[in-house]
C-alpha atoms as a PDB file:
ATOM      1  CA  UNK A   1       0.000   0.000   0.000  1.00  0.00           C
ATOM      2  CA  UNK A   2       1.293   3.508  -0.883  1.00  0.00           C
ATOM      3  CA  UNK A   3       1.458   5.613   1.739  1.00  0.00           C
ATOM      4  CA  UNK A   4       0.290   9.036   1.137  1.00  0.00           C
ATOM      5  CA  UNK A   5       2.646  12.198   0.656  1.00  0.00           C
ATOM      6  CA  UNK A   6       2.544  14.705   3.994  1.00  0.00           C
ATOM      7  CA  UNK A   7       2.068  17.911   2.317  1.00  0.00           C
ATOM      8  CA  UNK A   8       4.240  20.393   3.481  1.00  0.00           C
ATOM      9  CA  UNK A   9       3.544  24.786   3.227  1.00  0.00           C
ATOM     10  CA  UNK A  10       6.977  25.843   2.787  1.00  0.00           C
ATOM     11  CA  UNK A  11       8.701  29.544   3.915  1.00  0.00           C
ATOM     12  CA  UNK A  12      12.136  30.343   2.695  1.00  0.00           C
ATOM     13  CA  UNK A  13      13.690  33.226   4.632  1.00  0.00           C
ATOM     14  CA  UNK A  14      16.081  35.611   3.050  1.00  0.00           C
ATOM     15  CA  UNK A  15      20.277  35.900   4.218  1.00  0.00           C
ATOM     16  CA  UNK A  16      21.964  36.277   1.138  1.00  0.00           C
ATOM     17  CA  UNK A  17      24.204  33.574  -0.328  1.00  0.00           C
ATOM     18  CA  UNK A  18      22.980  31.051   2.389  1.00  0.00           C
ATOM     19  CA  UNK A  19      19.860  30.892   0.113  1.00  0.00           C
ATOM     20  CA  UNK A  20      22.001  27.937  -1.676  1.00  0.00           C
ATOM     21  CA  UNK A  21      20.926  26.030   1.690  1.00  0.00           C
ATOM     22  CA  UNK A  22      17.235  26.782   0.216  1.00  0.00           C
ATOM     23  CA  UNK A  23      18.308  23.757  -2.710  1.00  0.00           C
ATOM     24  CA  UNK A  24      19.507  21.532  -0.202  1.00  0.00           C
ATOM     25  CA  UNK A  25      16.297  21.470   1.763  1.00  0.00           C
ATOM     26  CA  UNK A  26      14.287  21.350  -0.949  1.00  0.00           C
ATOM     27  CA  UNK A  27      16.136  18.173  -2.821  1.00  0.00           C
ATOM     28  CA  UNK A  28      16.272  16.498   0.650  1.00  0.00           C
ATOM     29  CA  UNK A  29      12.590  16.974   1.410  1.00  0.00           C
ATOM     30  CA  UNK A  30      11.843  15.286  -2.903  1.00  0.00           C
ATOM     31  CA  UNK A  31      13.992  12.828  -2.357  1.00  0.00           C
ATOM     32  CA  UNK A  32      11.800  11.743   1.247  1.00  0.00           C
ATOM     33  CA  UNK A  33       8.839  11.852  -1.006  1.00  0.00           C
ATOM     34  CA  UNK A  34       7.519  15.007   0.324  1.00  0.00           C
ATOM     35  CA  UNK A  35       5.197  17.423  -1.337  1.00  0.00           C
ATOM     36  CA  UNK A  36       5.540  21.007  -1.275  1.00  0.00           C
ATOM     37  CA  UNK A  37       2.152  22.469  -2.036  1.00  0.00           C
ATOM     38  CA  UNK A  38       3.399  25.945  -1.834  1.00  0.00           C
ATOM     39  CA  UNK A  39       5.591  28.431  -1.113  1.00  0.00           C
ATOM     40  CA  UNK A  40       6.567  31.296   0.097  1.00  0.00           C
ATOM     41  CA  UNK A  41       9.667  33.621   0.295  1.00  0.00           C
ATOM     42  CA  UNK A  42      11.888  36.589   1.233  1.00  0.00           C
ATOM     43  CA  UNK A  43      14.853  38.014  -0.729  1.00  0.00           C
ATOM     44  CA  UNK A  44      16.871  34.973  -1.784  1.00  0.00           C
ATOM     45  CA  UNK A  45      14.134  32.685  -0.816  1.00  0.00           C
ATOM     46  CA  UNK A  46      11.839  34.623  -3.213  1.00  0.00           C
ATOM     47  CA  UNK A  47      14.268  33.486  -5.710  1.00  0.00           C
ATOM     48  CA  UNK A  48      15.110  29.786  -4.400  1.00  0.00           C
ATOM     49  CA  UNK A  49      10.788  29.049  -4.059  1.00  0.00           C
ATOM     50  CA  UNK A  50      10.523  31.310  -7.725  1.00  0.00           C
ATOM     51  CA  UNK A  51      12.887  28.794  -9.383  1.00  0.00           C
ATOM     52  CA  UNK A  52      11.801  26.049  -7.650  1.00  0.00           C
ATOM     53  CA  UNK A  53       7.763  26.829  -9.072  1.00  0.00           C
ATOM     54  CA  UNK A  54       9.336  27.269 -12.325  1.00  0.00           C
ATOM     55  CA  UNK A  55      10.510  23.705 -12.366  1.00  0.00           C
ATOM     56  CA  UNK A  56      13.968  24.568 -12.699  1.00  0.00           C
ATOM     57  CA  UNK A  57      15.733  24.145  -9.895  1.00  0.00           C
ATOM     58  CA  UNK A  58      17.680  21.679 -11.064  1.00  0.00           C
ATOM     59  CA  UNK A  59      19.296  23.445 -13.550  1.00  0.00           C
ATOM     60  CA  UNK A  60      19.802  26.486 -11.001  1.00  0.00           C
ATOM     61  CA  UNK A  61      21.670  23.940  -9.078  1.00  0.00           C
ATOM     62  CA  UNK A  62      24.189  23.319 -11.736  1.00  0.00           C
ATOM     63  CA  UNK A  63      24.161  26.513 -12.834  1.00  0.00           C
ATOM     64  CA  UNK A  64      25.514  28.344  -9.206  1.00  0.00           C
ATOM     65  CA  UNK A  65      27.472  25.177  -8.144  1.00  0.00           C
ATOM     66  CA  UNK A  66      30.015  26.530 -11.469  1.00  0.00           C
ATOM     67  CA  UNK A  67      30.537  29.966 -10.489  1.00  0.00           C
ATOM     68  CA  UNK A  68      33.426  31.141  -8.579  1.00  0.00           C
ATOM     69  CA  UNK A  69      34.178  34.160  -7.014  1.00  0.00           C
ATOM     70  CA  UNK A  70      35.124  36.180  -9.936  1.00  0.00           C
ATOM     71  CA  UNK A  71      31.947  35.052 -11.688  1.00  0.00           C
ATOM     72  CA  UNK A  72      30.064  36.314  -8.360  1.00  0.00           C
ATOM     73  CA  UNK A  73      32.000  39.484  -8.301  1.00  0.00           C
ATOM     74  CA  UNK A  74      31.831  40.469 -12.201  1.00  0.00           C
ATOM     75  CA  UNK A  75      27.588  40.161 -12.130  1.00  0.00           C
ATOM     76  CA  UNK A  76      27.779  42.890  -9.421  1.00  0.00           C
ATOM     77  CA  UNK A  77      27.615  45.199 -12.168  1.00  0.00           C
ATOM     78  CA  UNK A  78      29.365  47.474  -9.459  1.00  0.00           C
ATOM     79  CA  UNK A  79      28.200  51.543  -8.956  1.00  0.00           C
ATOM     80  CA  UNK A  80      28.828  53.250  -5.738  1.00  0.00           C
ATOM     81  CA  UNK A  81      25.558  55.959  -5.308  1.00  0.00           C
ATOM     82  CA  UNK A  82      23.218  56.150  -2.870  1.00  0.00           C
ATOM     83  CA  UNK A  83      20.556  54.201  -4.222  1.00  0.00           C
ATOM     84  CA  UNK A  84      22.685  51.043  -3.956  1.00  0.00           C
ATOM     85  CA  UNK A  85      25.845  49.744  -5.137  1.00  0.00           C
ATOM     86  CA  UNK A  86      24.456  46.953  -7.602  1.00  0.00           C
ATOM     87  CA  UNK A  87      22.541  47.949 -10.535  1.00  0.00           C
ATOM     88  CA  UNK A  88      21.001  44.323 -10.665  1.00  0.00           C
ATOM     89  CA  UNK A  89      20.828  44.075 -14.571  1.00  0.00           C
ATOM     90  CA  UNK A  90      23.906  41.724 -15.011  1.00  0.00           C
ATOM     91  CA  UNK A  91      22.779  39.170 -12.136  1.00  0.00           C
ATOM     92  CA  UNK A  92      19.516  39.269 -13.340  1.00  0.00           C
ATOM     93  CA  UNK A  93      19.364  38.867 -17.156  1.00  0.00           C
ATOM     94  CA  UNK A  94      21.886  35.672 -16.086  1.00  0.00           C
ATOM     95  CA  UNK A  95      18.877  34.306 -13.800  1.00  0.00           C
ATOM     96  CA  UNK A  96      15.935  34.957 -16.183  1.00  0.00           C
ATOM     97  CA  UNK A  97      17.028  31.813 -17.973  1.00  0.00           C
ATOM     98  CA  UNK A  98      15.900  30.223 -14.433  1.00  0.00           C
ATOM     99  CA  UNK A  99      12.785  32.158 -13.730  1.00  0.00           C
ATOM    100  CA  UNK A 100       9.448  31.433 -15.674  1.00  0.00           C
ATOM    101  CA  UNK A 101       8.012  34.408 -17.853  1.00  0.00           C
ATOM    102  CA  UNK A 102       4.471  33.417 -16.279  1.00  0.00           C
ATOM    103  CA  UNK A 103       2.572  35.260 -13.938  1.00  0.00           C
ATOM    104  CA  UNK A 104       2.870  33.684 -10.287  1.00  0.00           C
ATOM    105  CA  UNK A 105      -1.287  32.628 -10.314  1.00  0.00           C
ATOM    106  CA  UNK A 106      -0.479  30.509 -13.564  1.00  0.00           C
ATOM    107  CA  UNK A 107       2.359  28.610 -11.451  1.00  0.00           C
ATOM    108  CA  UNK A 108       1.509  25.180 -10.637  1.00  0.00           C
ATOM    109  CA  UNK A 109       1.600  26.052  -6.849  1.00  0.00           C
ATOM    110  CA  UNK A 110       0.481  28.948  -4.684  1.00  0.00           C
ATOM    111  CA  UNK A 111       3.679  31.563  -4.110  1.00  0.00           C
ATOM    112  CA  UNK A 112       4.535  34.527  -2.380  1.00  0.00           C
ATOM    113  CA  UNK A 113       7.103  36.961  -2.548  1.00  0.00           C
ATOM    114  CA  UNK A 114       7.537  39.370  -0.070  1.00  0.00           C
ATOM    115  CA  UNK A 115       8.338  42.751  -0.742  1.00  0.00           C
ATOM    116  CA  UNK A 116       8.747  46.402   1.167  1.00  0.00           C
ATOM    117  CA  UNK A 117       7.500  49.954   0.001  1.00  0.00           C
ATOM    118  CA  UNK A 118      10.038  51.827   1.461  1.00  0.00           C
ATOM    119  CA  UNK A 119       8.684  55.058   1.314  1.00  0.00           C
ATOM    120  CA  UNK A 120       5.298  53.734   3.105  1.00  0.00           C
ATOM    121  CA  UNK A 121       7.161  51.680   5.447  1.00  0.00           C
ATOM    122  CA  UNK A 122       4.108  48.965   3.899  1.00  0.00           C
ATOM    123  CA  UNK A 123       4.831  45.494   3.708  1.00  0.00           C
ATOM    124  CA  UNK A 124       3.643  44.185  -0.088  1.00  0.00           C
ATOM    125  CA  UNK A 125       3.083  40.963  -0.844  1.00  0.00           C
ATOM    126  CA  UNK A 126       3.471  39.576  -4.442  1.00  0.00           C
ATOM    127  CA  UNK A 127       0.784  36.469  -5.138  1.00  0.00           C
ATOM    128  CA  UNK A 128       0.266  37.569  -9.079  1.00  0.00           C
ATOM    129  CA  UNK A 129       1.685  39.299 -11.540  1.00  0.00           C
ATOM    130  CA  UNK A 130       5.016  38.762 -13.222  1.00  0.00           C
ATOM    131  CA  UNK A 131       7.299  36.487 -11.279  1.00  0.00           C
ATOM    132  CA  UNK A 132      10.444  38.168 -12.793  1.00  0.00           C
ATOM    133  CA  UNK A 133       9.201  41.425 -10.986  1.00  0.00           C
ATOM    134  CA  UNK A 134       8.104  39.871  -7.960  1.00  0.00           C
ATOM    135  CA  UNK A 135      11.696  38.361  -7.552  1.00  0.00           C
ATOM    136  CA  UNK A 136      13.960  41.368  -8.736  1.00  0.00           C
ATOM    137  CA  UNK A 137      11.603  43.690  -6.045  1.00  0.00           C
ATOM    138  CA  UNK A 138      12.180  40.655  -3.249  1.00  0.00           C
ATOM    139  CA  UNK A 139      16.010  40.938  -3.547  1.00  0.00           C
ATOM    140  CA  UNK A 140      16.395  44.458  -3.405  1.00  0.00           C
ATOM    141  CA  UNK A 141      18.544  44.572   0.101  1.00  0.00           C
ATOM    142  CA  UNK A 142      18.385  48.374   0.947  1.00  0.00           C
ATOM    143  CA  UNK A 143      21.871  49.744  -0.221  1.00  0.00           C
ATOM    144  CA  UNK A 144      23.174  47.260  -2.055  1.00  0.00           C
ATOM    145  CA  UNK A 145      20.706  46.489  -5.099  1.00  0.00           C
ATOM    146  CA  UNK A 146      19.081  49.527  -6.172  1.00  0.00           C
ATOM    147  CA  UNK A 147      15.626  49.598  -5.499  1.00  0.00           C
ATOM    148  CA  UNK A 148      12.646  47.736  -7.436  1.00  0.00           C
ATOM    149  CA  UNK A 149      10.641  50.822  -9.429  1.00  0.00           C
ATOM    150  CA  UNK A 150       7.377  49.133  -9.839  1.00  0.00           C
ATOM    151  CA  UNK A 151       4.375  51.096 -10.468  1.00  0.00           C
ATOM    152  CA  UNK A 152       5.865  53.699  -9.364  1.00  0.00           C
ATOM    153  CA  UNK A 153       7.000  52.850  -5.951  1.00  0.00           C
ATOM    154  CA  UNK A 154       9.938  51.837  -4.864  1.00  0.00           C
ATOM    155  CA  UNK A 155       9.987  48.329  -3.405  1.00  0.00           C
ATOM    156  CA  UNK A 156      13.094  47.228  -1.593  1.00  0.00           C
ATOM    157  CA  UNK A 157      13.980  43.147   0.245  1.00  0.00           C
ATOM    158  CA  UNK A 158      11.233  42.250   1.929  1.00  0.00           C
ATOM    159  CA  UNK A 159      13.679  40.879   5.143  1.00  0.00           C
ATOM    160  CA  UNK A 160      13.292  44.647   5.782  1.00  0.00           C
ATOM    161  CA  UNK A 161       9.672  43.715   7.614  1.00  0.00           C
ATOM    162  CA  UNK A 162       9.238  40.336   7.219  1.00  0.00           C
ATOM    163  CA  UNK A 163      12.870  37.991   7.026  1.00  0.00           C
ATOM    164  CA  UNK A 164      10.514  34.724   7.683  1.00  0.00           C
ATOM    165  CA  UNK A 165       7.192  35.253   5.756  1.00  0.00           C
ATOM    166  CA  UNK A 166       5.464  32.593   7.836  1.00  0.00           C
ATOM    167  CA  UNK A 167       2.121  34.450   7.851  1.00  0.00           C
ATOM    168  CA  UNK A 168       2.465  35.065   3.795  1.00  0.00           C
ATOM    169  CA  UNK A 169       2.017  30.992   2.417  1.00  0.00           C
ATOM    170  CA  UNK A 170      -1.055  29.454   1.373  1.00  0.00           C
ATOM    171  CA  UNK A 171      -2.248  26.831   4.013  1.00  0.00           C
ATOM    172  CA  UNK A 172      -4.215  23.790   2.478  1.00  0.00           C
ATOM    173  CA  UNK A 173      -6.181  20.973   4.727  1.00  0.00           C
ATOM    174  CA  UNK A 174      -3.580  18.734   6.251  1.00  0.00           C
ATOM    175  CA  UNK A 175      -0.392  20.116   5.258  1.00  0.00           C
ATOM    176  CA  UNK A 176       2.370  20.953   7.676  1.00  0.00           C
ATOM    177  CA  UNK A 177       3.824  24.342   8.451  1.00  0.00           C
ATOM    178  CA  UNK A 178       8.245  24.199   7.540  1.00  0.00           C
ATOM    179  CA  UNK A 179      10.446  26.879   7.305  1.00  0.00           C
ATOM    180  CA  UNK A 180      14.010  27.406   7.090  1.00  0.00           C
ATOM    181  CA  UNK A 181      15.978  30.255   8.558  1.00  0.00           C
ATOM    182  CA  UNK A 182      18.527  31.055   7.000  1.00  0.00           C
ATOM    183  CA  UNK A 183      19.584  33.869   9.922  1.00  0.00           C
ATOM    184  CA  UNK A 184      20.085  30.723  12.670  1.00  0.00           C
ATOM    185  CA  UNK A 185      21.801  32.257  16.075  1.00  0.00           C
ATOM    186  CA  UNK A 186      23.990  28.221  15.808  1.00  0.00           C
ATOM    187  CA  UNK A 187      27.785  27.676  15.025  1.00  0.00           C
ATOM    188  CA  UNK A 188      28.977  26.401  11.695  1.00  0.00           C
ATOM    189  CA  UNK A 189      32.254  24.416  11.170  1.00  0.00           C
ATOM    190  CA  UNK A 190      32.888  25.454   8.025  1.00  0.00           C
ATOM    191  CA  UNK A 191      34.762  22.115   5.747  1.00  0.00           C
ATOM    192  CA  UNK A 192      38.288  22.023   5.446  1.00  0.00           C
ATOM    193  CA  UNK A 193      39.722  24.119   2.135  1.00  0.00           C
ATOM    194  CA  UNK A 194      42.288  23.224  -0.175  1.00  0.00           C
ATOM    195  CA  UNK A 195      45.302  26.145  -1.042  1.00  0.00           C
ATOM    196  CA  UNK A 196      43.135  26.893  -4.004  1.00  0.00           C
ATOM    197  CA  UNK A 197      40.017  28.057  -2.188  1.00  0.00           C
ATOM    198  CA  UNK A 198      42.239  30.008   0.101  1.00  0.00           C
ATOM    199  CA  UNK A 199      43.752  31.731  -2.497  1.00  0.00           C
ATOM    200  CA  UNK A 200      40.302  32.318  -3.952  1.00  0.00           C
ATOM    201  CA  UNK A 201      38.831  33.723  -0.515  1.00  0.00           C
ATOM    202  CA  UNK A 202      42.020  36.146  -0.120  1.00  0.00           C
ATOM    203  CA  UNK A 203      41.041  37.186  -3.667  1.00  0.00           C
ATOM    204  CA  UNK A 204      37.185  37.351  -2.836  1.00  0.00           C
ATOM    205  CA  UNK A 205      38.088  39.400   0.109  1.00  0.00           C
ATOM    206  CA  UNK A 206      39.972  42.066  -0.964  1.00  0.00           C
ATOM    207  CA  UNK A 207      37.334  42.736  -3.798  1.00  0.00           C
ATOM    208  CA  UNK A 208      34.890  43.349  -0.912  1.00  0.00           C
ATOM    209  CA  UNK A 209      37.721  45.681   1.024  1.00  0.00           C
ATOM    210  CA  UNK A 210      37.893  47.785  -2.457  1.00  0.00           C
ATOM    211  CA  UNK A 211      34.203  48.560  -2.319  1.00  0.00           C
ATOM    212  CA  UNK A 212      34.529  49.069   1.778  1.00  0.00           C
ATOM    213  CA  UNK A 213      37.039  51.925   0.596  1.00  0.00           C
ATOM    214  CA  UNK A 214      34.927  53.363  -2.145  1.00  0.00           C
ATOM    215  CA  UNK A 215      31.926  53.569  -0.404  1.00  0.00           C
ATOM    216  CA  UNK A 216      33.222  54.531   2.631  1.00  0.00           C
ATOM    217  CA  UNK A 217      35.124  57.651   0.821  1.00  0.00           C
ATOM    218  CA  UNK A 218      31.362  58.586  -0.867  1.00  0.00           C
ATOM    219  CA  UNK A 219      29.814  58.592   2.860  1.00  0.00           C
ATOM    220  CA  UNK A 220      32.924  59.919   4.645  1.00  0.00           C
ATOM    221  CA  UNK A 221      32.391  61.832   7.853  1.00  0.00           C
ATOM    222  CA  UNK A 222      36.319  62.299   8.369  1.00  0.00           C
ATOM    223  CA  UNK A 223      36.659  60.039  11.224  1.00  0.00           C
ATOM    224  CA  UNK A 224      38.290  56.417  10.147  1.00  0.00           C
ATOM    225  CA  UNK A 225      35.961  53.498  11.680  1.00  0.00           C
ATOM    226  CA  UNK A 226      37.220  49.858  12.527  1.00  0.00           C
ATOM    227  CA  UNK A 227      34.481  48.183  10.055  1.00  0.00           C
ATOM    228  CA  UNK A 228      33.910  49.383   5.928  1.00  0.00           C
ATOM    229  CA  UNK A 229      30.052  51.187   5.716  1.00  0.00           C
ATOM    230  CA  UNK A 230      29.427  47.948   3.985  1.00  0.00           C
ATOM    231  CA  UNK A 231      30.367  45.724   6.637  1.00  0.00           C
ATOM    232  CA  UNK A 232      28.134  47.438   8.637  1.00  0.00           C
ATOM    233  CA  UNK A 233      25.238  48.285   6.890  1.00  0.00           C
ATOM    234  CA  UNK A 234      25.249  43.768   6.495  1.00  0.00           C
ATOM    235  CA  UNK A 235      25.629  43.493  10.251  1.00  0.00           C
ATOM    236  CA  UNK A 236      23.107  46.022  10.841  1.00  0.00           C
ATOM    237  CA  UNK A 237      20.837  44.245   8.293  1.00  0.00           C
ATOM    238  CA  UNK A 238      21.524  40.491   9.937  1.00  0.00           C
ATOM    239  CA  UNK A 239      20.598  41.946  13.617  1.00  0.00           C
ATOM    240  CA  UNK A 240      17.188  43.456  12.657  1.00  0.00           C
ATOM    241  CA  UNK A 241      16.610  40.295  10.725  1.00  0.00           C
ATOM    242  CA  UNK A 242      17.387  37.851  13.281  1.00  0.00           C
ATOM    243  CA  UNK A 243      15.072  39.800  15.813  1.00  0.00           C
ATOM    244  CA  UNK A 244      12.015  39.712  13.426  1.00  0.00           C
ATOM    245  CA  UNK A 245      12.550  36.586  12.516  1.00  0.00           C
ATOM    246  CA  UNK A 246      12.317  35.193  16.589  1.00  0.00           C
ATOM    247  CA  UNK A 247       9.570  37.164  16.275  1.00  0.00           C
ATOM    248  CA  UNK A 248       7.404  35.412  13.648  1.00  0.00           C
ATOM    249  CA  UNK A 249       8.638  32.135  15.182  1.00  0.00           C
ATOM    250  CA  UNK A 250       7.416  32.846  18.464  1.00  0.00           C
ATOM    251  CA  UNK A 251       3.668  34.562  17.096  1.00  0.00           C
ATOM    252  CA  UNK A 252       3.246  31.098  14.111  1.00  0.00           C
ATOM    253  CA  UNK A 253       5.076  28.046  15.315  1.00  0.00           C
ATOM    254  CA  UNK A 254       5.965  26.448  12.451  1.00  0.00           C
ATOM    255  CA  UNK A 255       5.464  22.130  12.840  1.00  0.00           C
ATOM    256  CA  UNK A 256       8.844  22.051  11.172  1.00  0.00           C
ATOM    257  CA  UNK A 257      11.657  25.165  11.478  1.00  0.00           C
ATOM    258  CA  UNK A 258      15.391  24.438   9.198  1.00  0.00           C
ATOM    259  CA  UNK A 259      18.482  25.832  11.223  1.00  0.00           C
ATOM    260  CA  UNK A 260      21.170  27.282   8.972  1.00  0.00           C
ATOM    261  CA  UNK A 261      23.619  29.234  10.517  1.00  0.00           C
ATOM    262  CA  UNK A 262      24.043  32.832  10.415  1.00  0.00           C
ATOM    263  CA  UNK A 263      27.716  32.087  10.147  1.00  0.00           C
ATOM    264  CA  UNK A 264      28.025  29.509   7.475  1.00  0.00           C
ATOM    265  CA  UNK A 265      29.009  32.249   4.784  1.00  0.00           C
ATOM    266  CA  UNK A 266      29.044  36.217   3.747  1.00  0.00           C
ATOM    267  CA  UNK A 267      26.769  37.962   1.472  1.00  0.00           C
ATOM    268  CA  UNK A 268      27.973  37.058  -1.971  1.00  0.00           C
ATOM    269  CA  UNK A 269      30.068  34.038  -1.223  1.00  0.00           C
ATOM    270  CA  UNK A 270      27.650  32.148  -3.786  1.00  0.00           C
ATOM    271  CA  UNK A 271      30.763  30.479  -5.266  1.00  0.00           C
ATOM    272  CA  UNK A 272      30.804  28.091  -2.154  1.00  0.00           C
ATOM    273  CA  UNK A 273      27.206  26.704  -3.364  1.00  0.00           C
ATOM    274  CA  UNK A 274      27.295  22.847  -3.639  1.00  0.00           C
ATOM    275  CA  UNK A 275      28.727  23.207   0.097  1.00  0.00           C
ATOM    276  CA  UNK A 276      25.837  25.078   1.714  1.00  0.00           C
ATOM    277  CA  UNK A 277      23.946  22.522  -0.798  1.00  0.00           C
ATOM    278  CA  UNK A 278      25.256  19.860   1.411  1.00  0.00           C
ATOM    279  CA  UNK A 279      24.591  21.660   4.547  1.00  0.00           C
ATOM    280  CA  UNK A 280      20.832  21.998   4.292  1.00  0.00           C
ATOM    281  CA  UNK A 281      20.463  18.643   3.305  1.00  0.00           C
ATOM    282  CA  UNK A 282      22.377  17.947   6.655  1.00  0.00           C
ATOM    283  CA  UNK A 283      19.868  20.531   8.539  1.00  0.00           C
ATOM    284  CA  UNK A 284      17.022  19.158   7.008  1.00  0.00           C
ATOM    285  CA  UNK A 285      18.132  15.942   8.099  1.00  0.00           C
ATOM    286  CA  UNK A 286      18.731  17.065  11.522  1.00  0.00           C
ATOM    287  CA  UNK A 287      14.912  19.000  12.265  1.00  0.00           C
ATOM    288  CA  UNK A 288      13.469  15.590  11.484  1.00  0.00           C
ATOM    289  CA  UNK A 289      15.222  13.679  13.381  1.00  0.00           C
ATOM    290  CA  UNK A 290      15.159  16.302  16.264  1.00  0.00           C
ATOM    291  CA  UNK A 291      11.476  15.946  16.103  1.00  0.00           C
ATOM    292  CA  UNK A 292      11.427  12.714  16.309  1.00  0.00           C
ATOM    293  CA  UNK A 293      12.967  12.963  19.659  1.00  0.00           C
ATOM    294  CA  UNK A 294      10.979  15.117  20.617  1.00  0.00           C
ATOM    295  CA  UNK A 295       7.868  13.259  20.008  1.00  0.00           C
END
């Protein structure tokens, strides 16, 4: 006798490049015969659920897992203003080939991308419409993409207001409540690198320390501070997120919550993919069987 699939309302939170966790969890919770019935998501988990809805997640998968730092760093499409210091057009004509041209209420499950009017302080919620826009306004981390223009407004990440959009998925009869946090207060031993990847990471680094000193020099106040304005305008952005975030935990007790930690990588570091691949499978792993204890 077949037993029948748990369906499962999944939220994706946002925390940059730790979004490649996002695939792990996902593949894990296909290959345990799971069904996702929808989704919903914030910044990079806009994008993760988005491609996953599409049906092409597998193809994202091998796409990321080949780019390496310099890839990462040459789609920045790099300007230092005060709008944000990522135009956006070079990452995102690269990931169109990933995101359906439908409108979200044509995809075959309910989705949700959560945006933020920033001059209304509003949260917006994107459940039709273009995908492609919904995405592109999700991602839109205050200061470092420039900001979404749609319909006039400008729409910024929506981890601004709501990191963990646990209140923003379509519930069905019987399904379970999962999320994954991608902002997880937990340590992370990160695997052991070869002389290559260090070599890389020093590379990787210094790229980030040149737009430190740029930006720093556009918003200088003639004082010199310990950390680059970008350093801690992320830090700024991880603290508020992490505090929502407990937040929506605490207020919608989700059946199932996905620990990745706030540690495991920077920003951009997207070239270290197939290895936060691994390590959501391992988290996903870990919930269940942490549940199981518990029950």
């Amino acid at each position: 006798m077949n037993r029948q699939k748990q369906n499962v309302a999944l939220v994706l939170s946002g925390g940059g490049a730790r979004g490649m966790a996002h695939i792990g969890v996902i593949e894990k919770m296909l290959e345990k015969n799971l069904e996702i019935t929808s989704v919903a998501g914030t910044s990079i988990g806009a994008l993760v659920g988005g491609v996953y809805a599409s049906g092409n997640l597998n193809a994202f998968r091998e796409w990321v897992k080949t780019q390496s730092r310099m890839d990462v760093i040459r789609l920045m499409d790099v300007v230092i203003s005060r709008n944000g210091f990522i135009r956006g057009e070079k990452v995102f004509k690269e990931l169109s080939q990933f995101i359906s041209d439908k409108n979200i209420e044509d995809l075959p499950i309910p989705y949700a991308a959560i945006a933020v009017d920033i001059k209304k302080h509003q949260e917006i919620v994107f459940t039709k419409g273009k995908l492609k826009d919904a995405i592109r306004a999700s991602v839109s981390v205050p200061t470092v993409f420039k900001p979404k223009l749609f319909n006039g407004v400008e729409l910024v990440d929506g981890g601004v207001l709501n990191p963990l959009p646990l209140d923003r998925v379509m519930r069905s009869d019987g399904d379970q409540l999962w999320a994954v946090d991608l902002n997880a207060d937990i340590p992370y031993k990160q695997p052991k690198q070869n002389k290559e990847q260090e070599n890389v990471n020093e590379n990787y680094r210094n790229a980030l320390d040149f737009i430190n000193e740029k930006w720093s020099k556009y918003f200088k106040s003639g004082k010199q501070k310990s950390s680059g304005f970008f350093d801690i305008i992320t830090m700024s952005v991880y603290a508020m997120q992490m505090k929502l975030t407990e937040i929506a935990i605490e207020k919608h007790q989700p059946d199932l919550l996905v620990k990745i930690s706030k540690t495991a990588c920077d920003l951009f570091e997207f070239h270290r993919s197939e290895e936060l691949i691994n390590y959501g499978k391992k988290q996903l792993e870990k919930a269940l069987l942490d549940k199981m204890k518990e029950s």
